[in-house]
N, C-alpha and C. Protein backbone atom coordinates (compact mmCIF):
# COMPACT_ATOMS: atom_id res chain seq x y z
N UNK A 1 -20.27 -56.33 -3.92
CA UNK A 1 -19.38 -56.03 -5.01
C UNK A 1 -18.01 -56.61 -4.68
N UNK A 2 -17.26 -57.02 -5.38
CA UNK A 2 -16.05 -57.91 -5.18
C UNK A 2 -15.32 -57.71 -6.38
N UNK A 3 -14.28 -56.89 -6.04
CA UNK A 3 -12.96 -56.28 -6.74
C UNK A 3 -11.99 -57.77 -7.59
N UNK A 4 -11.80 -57.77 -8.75
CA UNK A 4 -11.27 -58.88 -9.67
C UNK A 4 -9.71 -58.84 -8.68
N UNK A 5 -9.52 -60.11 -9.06
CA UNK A 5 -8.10 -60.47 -8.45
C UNK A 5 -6.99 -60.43 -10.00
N UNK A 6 -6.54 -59.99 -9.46
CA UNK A 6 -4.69 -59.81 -10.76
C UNK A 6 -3.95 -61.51 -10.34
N UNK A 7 -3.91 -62.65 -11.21
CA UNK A 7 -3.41 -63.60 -11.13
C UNK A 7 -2.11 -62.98 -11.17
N UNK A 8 -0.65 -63.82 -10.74
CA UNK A 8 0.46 -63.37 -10.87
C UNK A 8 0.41 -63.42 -12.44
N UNK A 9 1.63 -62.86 -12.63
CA UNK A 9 1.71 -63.10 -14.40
C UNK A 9 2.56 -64.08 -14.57
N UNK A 10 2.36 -64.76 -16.04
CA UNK A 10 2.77 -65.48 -16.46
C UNK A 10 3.66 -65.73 -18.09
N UNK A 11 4.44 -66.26 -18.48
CA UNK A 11 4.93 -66.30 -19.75
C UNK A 11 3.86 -65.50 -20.61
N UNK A 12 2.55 -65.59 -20.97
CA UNK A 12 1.78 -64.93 -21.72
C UNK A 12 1.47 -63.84 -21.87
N UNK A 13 1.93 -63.27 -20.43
CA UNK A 13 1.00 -62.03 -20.09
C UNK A 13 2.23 -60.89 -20.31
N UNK A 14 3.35 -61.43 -21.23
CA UNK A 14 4.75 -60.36 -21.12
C UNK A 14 4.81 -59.07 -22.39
N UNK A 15 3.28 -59.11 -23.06
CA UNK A 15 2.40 -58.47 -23.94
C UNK A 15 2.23 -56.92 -23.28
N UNK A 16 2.42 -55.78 -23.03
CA UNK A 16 2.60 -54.02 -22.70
C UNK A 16 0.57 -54.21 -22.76
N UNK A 17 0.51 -53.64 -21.90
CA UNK A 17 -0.86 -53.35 -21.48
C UNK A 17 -1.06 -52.28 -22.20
N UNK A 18 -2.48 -52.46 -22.97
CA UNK A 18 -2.88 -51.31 -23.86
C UNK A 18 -3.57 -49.90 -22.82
N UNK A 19 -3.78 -50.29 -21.70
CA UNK A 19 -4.41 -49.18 -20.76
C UNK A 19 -3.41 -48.89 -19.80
N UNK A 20 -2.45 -49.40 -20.04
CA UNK A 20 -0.93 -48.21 -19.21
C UNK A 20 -0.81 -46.83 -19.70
N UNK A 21 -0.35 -46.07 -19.16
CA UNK A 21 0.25 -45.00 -19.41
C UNK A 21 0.97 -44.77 -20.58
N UNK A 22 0.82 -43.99 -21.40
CA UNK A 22 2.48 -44.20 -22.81
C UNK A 22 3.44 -43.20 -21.95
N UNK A 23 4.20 -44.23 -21.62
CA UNK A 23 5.64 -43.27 -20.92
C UNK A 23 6.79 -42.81 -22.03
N UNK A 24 6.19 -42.92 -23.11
CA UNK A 24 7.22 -42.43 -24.18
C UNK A 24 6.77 -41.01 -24.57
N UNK A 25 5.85 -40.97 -24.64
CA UNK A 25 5.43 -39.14 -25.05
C UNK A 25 5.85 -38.09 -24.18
N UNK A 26 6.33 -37.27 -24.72
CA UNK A 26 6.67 -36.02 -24.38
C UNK A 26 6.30 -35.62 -23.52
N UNK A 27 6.47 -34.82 -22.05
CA UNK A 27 5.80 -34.12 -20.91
C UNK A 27 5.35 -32.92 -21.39
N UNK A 28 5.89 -32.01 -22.04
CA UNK A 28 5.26 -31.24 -22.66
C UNK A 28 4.44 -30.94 -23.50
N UNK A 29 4.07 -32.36 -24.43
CA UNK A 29 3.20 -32.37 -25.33
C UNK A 29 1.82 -31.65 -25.16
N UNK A 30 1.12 -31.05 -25.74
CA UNK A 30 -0.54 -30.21 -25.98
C UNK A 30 -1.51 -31.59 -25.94
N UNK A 31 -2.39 -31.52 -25.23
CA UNK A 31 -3.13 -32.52 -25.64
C UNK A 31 -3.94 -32.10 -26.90
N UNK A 32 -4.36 -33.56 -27.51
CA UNK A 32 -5.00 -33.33 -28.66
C UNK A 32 -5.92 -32.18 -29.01
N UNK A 33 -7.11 -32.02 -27.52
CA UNK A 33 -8.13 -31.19 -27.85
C UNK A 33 -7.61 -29.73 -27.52
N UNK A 34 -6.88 -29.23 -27.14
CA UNK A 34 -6.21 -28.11 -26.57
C UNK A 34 -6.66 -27.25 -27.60
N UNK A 35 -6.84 -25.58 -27.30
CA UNK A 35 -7.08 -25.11 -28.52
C UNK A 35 -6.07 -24.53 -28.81
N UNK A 36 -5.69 -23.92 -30.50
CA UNK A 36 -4.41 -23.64 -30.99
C UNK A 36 -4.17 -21.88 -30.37
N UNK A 37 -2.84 -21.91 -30.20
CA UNK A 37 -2.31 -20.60 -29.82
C UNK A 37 -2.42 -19.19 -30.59
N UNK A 38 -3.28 -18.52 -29.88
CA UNK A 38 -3.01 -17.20 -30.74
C UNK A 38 -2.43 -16.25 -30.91
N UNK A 39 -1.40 -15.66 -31.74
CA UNK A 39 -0.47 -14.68 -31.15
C UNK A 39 -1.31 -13.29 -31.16
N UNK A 40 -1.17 -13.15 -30.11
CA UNK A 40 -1.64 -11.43 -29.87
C UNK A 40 -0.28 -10.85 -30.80
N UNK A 41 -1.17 -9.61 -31.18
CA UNK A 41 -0.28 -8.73 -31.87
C UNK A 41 1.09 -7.75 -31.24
N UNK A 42 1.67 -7.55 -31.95
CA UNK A 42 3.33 -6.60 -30.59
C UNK A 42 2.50 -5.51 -30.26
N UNK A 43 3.09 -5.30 -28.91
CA UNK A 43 2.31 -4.08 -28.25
C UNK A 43 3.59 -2.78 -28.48
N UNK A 44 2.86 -1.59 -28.91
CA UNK A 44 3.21 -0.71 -29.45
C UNK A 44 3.70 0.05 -28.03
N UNK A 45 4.81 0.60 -28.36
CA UNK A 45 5.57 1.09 -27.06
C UNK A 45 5.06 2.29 -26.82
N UNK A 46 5.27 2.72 -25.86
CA UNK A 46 4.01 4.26 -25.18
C UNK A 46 4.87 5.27 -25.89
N UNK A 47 4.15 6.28 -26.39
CA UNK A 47 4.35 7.70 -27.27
C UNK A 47 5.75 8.39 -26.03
N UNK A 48 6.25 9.40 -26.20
CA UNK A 48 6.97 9.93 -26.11
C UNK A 48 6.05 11.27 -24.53
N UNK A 49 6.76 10.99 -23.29
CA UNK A 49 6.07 11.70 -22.64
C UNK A 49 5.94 13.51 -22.62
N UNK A 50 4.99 14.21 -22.91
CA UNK A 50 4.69 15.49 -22.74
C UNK A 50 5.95 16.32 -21.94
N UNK A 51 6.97 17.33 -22.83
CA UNK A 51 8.03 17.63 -22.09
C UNK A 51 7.66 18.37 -21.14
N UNK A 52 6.16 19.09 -20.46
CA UNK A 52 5.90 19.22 -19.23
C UNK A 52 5.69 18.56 -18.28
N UNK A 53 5.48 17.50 -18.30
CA UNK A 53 5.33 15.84 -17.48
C UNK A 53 6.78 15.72 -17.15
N UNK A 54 7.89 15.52 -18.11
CA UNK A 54 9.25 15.13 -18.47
C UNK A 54 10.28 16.19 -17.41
N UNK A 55 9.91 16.96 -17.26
CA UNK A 55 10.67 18.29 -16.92
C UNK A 55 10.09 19.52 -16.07
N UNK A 56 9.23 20.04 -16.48
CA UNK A 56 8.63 20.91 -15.50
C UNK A 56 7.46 20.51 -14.20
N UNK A 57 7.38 19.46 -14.63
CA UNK A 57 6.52 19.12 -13.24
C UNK A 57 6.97 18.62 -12.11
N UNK A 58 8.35 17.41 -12.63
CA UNK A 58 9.27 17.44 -11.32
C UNK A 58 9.51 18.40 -10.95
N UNK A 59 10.04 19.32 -11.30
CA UNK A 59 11.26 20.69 -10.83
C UNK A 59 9.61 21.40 -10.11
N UNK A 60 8.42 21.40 -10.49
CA UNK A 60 7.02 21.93 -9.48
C UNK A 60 6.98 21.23 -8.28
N UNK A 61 7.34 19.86 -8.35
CA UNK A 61 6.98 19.18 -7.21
C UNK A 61 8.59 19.34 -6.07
N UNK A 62 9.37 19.57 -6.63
CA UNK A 62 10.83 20.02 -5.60
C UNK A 62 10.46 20.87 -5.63
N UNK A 63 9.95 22.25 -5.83
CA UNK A 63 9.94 23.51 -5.61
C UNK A 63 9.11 23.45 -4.48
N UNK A 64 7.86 22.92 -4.57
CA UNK A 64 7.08 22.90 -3.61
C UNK A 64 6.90 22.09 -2.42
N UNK A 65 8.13 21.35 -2.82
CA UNK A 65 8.49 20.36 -1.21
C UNK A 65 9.47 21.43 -0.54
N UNK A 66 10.65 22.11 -1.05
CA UNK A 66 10.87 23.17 -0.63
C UNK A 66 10.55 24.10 -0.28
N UNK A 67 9.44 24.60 -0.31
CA UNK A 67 8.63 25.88 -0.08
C UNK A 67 7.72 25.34 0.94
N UNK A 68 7.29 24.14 0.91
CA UNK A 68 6.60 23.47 2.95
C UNK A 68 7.93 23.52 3.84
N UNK A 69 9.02 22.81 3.49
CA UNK A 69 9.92 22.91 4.79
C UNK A 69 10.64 24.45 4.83
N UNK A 70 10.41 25.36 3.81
CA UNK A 70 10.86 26.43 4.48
C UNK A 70 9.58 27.44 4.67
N UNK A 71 8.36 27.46 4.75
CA UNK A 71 7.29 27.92 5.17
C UNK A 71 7.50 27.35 6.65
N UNK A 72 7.30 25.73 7.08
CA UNK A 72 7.70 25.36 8.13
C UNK A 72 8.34 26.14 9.39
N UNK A 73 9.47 25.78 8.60
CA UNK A 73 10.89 26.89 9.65
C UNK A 73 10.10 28.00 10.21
N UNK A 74 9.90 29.02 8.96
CA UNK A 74 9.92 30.43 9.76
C UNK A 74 8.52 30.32 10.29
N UNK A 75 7.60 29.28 10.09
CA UNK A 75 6.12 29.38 10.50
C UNK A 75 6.34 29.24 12.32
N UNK A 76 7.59 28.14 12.32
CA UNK A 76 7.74 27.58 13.95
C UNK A 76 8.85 28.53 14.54
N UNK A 77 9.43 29.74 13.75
CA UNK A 77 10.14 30.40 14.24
C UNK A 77 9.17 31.75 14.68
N UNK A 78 8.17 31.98 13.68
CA UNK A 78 7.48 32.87 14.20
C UNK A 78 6.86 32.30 15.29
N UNK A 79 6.36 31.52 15.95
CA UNK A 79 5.28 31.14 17.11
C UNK A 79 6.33 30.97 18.40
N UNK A 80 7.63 30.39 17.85
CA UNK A 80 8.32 30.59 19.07
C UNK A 80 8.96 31.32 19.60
N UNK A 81 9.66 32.19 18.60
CA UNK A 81 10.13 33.60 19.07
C UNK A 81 8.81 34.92 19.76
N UNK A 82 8.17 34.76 19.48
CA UNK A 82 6.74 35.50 19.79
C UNK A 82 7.25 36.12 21.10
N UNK A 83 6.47 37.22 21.24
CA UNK A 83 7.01 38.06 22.61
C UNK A 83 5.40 38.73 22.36
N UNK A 84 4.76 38.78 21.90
CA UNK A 84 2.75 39.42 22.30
C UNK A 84 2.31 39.32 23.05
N UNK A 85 1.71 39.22 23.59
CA UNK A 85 0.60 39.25 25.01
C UNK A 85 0.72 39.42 25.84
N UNK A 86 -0.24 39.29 27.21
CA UNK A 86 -0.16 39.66 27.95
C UNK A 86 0.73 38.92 29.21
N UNK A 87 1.12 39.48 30.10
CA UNK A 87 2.19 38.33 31.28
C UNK A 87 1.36 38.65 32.46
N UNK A 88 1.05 37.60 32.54
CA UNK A 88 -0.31 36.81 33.90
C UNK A 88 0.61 36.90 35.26
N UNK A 89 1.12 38.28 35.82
CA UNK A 89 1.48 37.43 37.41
C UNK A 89 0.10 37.02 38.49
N UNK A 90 0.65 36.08 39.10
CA UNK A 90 -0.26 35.56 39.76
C UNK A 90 -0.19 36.95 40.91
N UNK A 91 -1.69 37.25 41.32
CA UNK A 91 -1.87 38.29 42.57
C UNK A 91 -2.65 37.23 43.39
N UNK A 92 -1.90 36.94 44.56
CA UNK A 92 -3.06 36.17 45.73
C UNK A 92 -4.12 37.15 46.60
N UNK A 93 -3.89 38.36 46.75
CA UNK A 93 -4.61 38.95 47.30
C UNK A 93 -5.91 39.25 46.42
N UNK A 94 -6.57 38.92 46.91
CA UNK A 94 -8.37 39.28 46.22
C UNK A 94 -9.16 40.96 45.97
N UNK A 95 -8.75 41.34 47.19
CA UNK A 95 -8.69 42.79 47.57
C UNK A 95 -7.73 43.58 45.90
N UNK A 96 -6.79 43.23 45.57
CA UNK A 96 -6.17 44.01 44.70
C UNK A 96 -6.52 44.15 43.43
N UNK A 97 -6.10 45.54 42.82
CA UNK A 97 -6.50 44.73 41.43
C UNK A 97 -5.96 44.28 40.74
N UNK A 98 -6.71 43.86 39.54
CA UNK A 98 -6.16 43.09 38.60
C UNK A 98 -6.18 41.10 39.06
N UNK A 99 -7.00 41.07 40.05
CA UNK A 99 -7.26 39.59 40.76
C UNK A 99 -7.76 38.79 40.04
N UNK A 100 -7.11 37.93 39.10
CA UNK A 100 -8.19 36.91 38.82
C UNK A 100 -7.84 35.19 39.57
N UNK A 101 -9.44 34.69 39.84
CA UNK A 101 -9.20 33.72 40.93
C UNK A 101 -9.54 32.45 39.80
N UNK A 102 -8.35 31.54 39.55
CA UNK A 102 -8.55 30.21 39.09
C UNK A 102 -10.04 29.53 39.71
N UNK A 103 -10.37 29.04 38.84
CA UNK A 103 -12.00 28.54 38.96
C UNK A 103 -11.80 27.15 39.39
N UNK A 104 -12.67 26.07 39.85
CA UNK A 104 -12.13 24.71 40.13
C UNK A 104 -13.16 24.09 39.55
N UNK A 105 -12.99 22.90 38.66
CA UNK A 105 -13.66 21.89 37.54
C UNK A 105 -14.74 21.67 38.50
N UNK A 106 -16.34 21.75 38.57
CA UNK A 106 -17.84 21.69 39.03
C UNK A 106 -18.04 20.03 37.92
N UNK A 107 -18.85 19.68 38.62
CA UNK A 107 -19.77 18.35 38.61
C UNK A 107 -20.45 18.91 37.32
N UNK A 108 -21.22 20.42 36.97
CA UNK A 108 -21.89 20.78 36.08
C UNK A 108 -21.11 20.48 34.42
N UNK A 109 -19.44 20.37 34.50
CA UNK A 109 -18.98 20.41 33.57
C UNK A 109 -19.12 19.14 32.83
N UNK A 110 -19.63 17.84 33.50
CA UNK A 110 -19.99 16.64 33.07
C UNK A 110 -21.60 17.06 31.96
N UNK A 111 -22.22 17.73 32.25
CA UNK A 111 -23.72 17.90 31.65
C UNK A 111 -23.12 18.33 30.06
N UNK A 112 -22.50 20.09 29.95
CA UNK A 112 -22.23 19.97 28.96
C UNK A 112 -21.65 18.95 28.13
């Protein structure tokens, strides 16, 4: 296969090539087959929101962000102020009462 050669041009050839580009048309132009535009219809603006949506449900949702951080507080004030139970002194003597002897971690505790 062997690609045609372009002679230089000459006086004759100063004729606009019918298979150029038309650099005069518009960049924006539609091409011919394009299909035509349809206008969608105006979109109807959203109804008017429920004045419990509007008003009472914020003021539910601050009430109740308020009511975790002060449940919070006194929840971590009760556990740390706490004074209940019992107070563990350590007794080393075995013989006495009230002896309890710290146990030491067994090989068996791997099975469970």
């Amino acid at each position: 296969m062997t690609l045609p050669t372009n002679p230089s041009p000459s006086a004759d050839d100063t004729a606009p090539d019918d298979t150029a580009p038309d650099d005069t048309a518009p960049i924006d132009a539609a091409p011919i087959d394009a299909a035509p535009q349809v206008r969608r219809p105006r979109r109807r603006p959203a109804p008017p929101a429920h004045p419990f949506f509007r008003f009472l449900f914020p003021l539910l949702v601050v009430v109740a962000g308020v009511a975790v951080v002060l449940l919070w507080r006194e929840g971590a004030k009760a556990v740390l102020d706490t004074t209940d139970g019992t107070d563990v002194a350590a007794v080393d003597d075995p013989a006495a009462p009230g002896f309890l002897a710290f146990a030491t971690p067994t090989p068996t505790l791997l099975v469970a």
